[in-house]
Every structure is written in structure tokens, then in C-alpha cells.
Protein backbone atom coordinates (compact mmCIF):
# COMPACT_ATOMS: atom_id res chain seq x y z
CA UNK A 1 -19.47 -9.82 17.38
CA UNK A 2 -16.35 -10.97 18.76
CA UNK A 3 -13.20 -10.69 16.96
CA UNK A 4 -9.21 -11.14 16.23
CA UNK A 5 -7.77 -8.81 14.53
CA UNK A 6 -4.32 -9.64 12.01
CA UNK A 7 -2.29 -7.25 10.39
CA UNK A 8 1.18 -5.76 10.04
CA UNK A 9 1.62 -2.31 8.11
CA UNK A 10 0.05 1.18 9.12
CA UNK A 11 -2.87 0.52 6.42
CA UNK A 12 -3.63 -2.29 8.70
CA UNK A 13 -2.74 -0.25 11.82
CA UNK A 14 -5.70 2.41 10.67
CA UNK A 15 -8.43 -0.46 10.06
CA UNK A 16 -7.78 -1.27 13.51
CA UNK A 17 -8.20 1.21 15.41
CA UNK A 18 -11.51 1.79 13.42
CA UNK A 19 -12.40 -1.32 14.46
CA UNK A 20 -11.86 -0.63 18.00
CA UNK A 21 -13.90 2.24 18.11
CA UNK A 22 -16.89 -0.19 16.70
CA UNK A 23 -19.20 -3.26 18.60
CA UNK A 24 -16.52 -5.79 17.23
CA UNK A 25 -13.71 -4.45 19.40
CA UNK A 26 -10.64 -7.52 19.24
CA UNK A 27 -9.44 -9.01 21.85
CA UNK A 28 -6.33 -9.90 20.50
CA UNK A 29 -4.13 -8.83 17.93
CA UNK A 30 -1.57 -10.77 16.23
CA UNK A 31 0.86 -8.66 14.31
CA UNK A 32 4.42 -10.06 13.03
CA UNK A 33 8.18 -9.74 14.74
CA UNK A 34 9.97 -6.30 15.27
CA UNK A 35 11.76 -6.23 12.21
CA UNK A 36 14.72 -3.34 10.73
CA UNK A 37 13.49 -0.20 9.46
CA UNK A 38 14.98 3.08 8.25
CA UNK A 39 18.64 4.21 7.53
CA UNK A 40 19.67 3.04 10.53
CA UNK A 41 18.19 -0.48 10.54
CA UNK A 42 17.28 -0.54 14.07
CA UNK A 43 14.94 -3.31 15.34
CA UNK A 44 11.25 -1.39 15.35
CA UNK A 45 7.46 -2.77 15.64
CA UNK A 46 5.26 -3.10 13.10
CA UNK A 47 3.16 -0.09 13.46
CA UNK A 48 -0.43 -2.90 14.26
CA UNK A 49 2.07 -3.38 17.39
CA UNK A 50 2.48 -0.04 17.87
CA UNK A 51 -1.54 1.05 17.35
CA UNK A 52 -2.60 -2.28 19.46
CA UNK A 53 -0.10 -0.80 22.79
CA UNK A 54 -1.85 2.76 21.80
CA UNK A 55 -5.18 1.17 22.24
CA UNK A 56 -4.02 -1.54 24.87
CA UNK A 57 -5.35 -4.36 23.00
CA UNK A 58 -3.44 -7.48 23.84
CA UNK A 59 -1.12 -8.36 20.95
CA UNK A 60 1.37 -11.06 20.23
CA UNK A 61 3.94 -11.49 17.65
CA UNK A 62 4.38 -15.21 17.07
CA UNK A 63 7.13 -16.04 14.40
CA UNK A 64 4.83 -18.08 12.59
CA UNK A 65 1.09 -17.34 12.94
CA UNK A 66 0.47 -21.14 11.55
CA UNK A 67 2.47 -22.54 14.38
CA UNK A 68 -0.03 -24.78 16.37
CA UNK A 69 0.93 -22.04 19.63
CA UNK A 70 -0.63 -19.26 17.75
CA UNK A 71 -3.58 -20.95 16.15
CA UNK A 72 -4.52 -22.31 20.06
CA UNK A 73 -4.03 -18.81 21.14
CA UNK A 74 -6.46 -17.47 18.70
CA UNK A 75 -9.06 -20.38 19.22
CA UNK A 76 -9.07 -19.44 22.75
CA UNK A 77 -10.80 -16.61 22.01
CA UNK A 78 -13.52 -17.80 20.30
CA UNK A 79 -13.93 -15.04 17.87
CA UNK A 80 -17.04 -15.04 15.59
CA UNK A 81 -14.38 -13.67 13.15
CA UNK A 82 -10.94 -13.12 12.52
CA UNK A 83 -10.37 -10.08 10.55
CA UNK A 84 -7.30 -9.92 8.50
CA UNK A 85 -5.70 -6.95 6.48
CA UNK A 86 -2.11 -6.42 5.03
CA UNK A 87 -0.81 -9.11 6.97
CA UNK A 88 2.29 -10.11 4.86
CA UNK A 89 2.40 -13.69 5.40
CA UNK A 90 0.40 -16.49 4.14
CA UNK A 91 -2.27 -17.83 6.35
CA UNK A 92 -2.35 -21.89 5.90
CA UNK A 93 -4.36 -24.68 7.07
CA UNK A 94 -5.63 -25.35 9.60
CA UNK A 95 -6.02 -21.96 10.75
CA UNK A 96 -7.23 -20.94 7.55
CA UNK A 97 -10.11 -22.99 7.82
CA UNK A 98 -10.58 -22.74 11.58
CA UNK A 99 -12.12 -19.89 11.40
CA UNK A 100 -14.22 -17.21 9.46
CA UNK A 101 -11.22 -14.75 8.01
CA UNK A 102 -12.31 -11.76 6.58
CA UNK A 103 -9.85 -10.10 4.44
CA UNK A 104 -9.48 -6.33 3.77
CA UNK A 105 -7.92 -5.39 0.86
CA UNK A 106 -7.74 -2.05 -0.81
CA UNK A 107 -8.98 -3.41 -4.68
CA UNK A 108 -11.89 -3.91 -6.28
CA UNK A 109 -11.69 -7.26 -6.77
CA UNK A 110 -10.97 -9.18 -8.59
CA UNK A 111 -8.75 -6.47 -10.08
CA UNK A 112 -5.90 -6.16 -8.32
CA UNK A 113 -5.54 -9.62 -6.39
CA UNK A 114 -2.30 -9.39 -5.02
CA UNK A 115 0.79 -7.57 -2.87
CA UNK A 116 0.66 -3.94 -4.01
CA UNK A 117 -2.92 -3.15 -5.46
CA UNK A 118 -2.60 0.60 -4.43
CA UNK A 119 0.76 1.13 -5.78
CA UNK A 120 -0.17 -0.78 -9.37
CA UNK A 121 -3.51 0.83 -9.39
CA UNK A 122 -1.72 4.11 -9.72
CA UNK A 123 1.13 2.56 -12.03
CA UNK A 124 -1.95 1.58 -14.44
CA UNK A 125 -3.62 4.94 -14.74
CA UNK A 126 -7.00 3.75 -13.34
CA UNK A 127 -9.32 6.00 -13.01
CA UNK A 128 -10.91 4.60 -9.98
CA UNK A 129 -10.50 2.28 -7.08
CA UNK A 130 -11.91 1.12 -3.63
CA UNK A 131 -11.64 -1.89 -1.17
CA UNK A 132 -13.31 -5.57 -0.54
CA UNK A 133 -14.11 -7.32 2.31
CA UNK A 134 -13.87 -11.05 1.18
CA UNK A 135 -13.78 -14.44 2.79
CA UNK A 136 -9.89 -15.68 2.95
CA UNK A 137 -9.46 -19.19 0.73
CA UNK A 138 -6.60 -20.84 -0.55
CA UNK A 139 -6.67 -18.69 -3.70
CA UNK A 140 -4.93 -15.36 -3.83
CA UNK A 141 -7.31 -13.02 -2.97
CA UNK A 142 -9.75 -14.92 -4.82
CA UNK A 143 -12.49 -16.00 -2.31
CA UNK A 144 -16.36 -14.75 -2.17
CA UNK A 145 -16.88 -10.64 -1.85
CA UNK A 146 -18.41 -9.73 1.04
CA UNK A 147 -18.91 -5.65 0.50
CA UNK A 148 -17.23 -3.54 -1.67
CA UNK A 149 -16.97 0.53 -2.03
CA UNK A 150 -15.03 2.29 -4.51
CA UNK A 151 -14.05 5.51 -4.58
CA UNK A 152 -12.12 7.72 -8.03
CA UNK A 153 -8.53 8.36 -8.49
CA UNK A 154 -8.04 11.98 -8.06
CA UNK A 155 -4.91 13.23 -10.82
CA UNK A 156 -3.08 14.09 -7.94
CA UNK A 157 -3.52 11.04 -5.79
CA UNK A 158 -0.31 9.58 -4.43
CA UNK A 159 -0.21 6.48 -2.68
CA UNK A 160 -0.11 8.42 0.43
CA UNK A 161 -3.15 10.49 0.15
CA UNK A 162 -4.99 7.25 -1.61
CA UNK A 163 -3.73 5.04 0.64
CA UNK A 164 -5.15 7.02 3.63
CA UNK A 165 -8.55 7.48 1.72
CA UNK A 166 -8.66 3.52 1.18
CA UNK A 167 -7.93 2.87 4.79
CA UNK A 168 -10.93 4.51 5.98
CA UNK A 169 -12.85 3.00 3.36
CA UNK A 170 -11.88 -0.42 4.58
CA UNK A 171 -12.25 0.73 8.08
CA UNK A 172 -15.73 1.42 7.83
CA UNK A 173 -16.48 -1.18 5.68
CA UNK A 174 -14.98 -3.53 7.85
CA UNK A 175 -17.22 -2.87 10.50
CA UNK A 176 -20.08 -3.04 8.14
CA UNK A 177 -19.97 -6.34 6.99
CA UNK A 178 -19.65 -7.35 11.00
CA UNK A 179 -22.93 -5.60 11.73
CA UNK A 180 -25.01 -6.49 8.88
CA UNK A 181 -23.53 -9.78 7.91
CA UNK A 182 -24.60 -9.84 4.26
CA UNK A 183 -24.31 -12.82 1.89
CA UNK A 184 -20.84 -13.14 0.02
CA UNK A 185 -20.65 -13.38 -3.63
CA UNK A 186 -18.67 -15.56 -5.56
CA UNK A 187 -15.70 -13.43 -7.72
CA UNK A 188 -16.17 -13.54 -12.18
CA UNK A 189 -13.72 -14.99 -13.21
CA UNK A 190 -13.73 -11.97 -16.26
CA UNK A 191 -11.51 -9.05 -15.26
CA UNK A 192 -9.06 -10.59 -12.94
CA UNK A 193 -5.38 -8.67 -12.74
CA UNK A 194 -2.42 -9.05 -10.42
CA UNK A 195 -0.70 -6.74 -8.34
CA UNK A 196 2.49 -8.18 -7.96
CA UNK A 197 5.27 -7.40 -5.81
CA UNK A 198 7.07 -4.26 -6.21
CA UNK A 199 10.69 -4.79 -6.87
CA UNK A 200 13.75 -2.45 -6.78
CA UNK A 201 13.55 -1.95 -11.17
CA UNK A 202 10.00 -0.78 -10.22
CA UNK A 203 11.88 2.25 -8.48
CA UNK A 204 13.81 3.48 -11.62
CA UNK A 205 12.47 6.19 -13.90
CA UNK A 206 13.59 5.14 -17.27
CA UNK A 207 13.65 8.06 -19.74
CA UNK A 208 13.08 5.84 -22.51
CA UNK A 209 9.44 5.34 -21.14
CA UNK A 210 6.56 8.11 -21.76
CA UNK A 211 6.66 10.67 -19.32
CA UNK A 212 2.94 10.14 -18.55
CA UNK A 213 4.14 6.73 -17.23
CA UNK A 214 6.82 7.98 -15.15
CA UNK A 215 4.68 11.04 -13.75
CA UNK A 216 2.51 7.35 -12.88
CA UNK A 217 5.55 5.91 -11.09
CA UNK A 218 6.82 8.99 -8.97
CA UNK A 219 2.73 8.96 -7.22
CA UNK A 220 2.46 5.30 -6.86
CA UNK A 221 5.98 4.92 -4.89
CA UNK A 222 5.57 8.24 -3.18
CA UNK A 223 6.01 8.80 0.10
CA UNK A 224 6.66 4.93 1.33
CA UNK A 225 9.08 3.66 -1.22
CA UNK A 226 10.53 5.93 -3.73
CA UNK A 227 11.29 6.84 -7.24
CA UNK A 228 14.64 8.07 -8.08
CA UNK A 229 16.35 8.59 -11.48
CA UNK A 230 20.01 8.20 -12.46
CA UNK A 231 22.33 10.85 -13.07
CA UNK A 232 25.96 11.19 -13.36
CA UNK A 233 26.06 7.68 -11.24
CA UNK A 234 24.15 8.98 -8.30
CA UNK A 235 20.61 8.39 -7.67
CA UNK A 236 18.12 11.63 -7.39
CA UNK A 237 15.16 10.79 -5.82
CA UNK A 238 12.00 12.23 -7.47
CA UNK A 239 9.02 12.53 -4.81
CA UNK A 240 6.87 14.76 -7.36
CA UNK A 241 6.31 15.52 -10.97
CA UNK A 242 4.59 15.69 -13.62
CA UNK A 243 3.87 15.75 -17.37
CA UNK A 244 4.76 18.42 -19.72
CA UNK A 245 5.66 19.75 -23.15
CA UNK A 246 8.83 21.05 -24.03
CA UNK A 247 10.12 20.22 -27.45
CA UNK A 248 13.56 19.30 -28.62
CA UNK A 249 14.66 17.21 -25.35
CA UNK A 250 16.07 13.98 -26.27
CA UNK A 251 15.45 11.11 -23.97
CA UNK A 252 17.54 11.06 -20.57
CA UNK A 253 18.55 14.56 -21.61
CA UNK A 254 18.09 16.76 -18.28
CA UNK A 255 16.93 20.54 -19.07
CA UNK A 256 18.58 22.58 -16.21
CA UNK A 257 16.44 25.34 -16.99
CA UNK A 258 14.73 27.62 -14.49
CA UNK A 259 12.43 27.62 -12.92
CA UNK A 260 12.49 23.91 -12.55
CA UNK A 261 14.29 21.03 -14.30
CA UNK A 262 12.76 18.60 -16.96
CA UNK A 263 13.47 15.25 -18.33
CA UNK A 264 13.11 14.43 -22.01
CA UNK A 265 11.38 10.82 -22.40
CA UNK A 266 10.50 8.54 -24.73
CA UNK A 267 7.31 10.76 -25.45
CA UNK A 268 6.64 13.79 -23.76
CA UNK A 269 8.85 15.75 -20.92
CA UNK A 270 8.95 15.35 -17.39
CA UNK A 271 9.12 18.16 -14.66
CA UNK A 272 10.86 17.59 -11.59
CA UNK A 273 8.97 19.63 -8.87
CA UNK A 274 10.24 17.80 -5.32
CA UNK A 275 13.34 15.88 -5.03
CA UNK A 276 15.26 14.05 -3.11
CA UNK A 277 19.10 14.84 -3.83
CA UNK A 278 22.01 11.93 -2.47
CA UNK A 279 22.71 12.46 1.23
CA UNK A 280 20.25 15.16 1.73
CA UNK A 281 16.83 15.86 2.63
CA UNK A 282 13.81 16.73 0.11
CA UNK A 283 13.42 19.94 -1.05
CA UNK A 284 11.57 21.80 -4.27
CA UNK A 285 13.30 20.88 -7.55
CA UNK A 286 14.17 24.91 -7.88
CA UNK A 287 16.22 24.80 -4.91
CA UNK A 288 17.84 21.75 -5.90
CA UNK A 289 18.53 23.69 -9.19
CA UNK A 290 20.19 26.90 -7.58
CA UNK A 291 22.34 25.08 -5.13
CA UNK A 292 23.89 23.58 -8.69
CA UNK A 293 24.36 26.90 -10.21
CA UNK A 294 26.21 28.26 -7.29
């Protein structure tokens, strides 16, 4: 089957080269501009850009992928489907009904519909998740379900290690659906949820909150985004932790205790295991805590 292939962020760059390595091989990729990244904000690709030049896949980075140049571009190849995952920009008629989209997206919908289904999976506590393969509509993430495969949240799951999981998931799905072609389903409407947008607040660690939830926050934003939590007006990044139980800490109190340090919350303690101190690089809470005792 012969396809297009649209994405942006390295969950997208891993479905593709999966789908390389399949029958359904694109020929083309459309990925968006070279944007800023890291501390030093210099103008970098997307990493699809980077995996299509790996792969030497033809790929172009219109400004707008509903501009009528990059809908003709992608007619031109004829595909029998354009696959789409973690694109980051709407796709709008008429290209949206020019062709067959499949979407992948790493919910099982229709929980989840939405920006940042990993990330809010985690922030919820689910116990499981997986991806869908559906047919791209008007709605948010709300058109017909293709194939689905889920897969449990493992305690220790951080959005890296579950993204990565999830990505092959979707990758193999992917290609799936494109060789057996099965009927789609219509999504209940029973169930649905919304992973909206992560925002800078959804970086803070409020001690007020139960340490089980912020234990919650610290894997969902870890390694791609970051939690960090306030103290004496600088921001300590917090790239692991976890629950525990030691009486007598009152909220936002921070127990500089060896072996490690621990937050009293709203219910419960937090312990501080890696961290990310101002202007330096991550290291184990412990050695965090020495360097302040010298």
C-alpha cells in the first residue's frame, strides 16, 4: 500500500521508521519547520526530519500543511493512505477529506482524546494504557477505531520508558491495519476524557497536594519536560521520587535528612531520589544533599 507519512516529534519519528521497514514504505514525509530547541535556542529539525534524512525518505516542511502547495504535493503521490501521528497542527479541509488519514495516537480511545494522553495517563494513576489507529475527522480524536492494543502501566513507568513502549506499539500496529485493512468502529460516546495541553503550573510540585500525586507528576513530565519544586526562590528540578511515610513533616517542610531528602505534603511524604539542582546537571538526591552540608 502506498503511503505519506506526517508527523513531528520523536514518538512520531519511531512510528516511522517502523513503517519504513514494512510493505507501506512512504514516499514522502511532511514534517513541520526547524523550530528553537534547548538552552541555547538554536534553530533544530524536528526529529521526523531528522529520521526521514536517516532513512532518505523525501521530506518537506511546508509552513502550513493546508496550504493548497502542500496538499498538491501530497496528491501527487497518490497514496492509498496518509498516515498521521503527533503531528502538532490541525489538519483542515480539503486535505482532511482528500484522503484516507490514519491517525496514531498513544490512548485507548476514547480516553484520552487530546495533546498529552501519555503524560495525563500517568498524571491519572491509570493502571493501563495502549494506542489507536483511527480514521482522522473533524472531531478531536474522535473518528472510527481502526485497531487498538493496550498494554499496563508498570509503577515505575515514566513517560520515557512508556512512551518508548507505546511507540512500538503504534509502530506495529500501524503497519497492521495497512496489511489487513479491517473495518473501523465507530467510538461510545461513554468514557470519553481529555488530555489537554500541558502548561507550565502542570510543572510545579505543590506540597499542599498528596504526595502520591506528585510522585504521579515527577514520572509523567520526566525526562522531556520536567518537574521542579520551589525552594528558597530557586527552582529544584525533581526527575525521580517517590512516596513515603515519615511522620511529623508539615507540608512544604523539606527533611534534609540522610540518606536522602523528603517533602512533607498534603498527605503523605515525598522522597527526592534524582534531582536537578539550578545551573547544574542531575545527580542522586544524596549528592545533592552532601554538597549542602559542606
Amino acid at each position: 500500500m502506498s503511503t505519506v507519512y506526517i508527523g513531528t516529534s520523536e514518538f512520531a519519528a519511531g512510528v516511522l521508521h517502523r513503517l519504513f521497514f514494512s510493505p507501506h514504505r512512504p514516499s514522502l514525509v511532511v514534517t513541520r519547520p526547524d523550530s528553537p530547541r534547548g538552552r541555547g535556542r538554536r534553530l533544530a529539525s524536528p526529529p521526523v526530519a531528522e529520521m526521514a534524512a536517516e532513512l532518505g525518505v523525501e521530506c518537506v516542511q511546508p509552513e502550513s500543511i493546508n496550504a493548497a502547495a502542500a496538499s498538491a504535493l501530497i496528491a501527487s503521490r497518490d497514496p492509498d493512505a496518509v498516515c498521521l501521528c503527533a503531528y502538532g497542527a490541525l489538519i483542515k479541509e480539503p486535505l482532511l477529506s482528500a484522503h484516507r488519514i490514519l491517525n496514531v495516537h498513544p490512548s485507548l480511545l476514547p480516553r484520552w482524546r487530546g495533546a498529552a494522553p501519555i503524560e495525563r495517563a500517568l498524571l491519572a494513576g491509570d493502571e493501563r494504557t495502549g494506542v489507536s489507529i483511527m480514521v482522522l475527522t473533524a472531531g478531536l480524536d474522535s473518528g472510527p477505531v481502526c485497531g487498538r492494543e493496550a498494554t499496563e502501566i508498570d509503577p515505575e513507568d515514566d513517560y520515557g520508558t512508556l512512551a518508548h513502549r507505546l511507540q512500538t506499539i503504534g509502530g506495529e500496529l500501524l503497519v497492521r491495519v495497512l496489511d489487513e485493512r479491517p473495518g473501523c468502529e465507530e467510538q461510545p460516546q461513554e468514557g470519553v476524557t481529555y488530555a489537554d495541553k500541558l502548561t507550565a503550573a502542570d510543572r510545579r510540585l505543590d506540597p499542599a497536594d498528596p504526595a502520591a500525586e506528585l510522585a504521579r507528576r515527577v514520572r509523567a513530565l520526566t525526562p522531556h519536560i520536567g518537574a521542579y519544586l520551589e525552594r528558597d526562590g530557586e527552582r529544584l528540578g525533581v526527575l525521580k521520587a517517590r512516596e513515603t511515610d515519615v511522620p511529623g513533616l508539615a507540608p512544604g517542610e523539606l527533611a534534609l535528612d540522610p540518606p536522602r531528602p523528603v517533602l512533607g505534603c498534603g498527605a503523605g511524604a515525598l522522597e527526592l531520589l534524582v534531582v536537578l539542582p539550578p545551573g547544574k546537571r542531575a545527580m542522586p538526591a544524596e549528592d545533592w544533599l552532601r554538597g549542602l552540608r559542606r
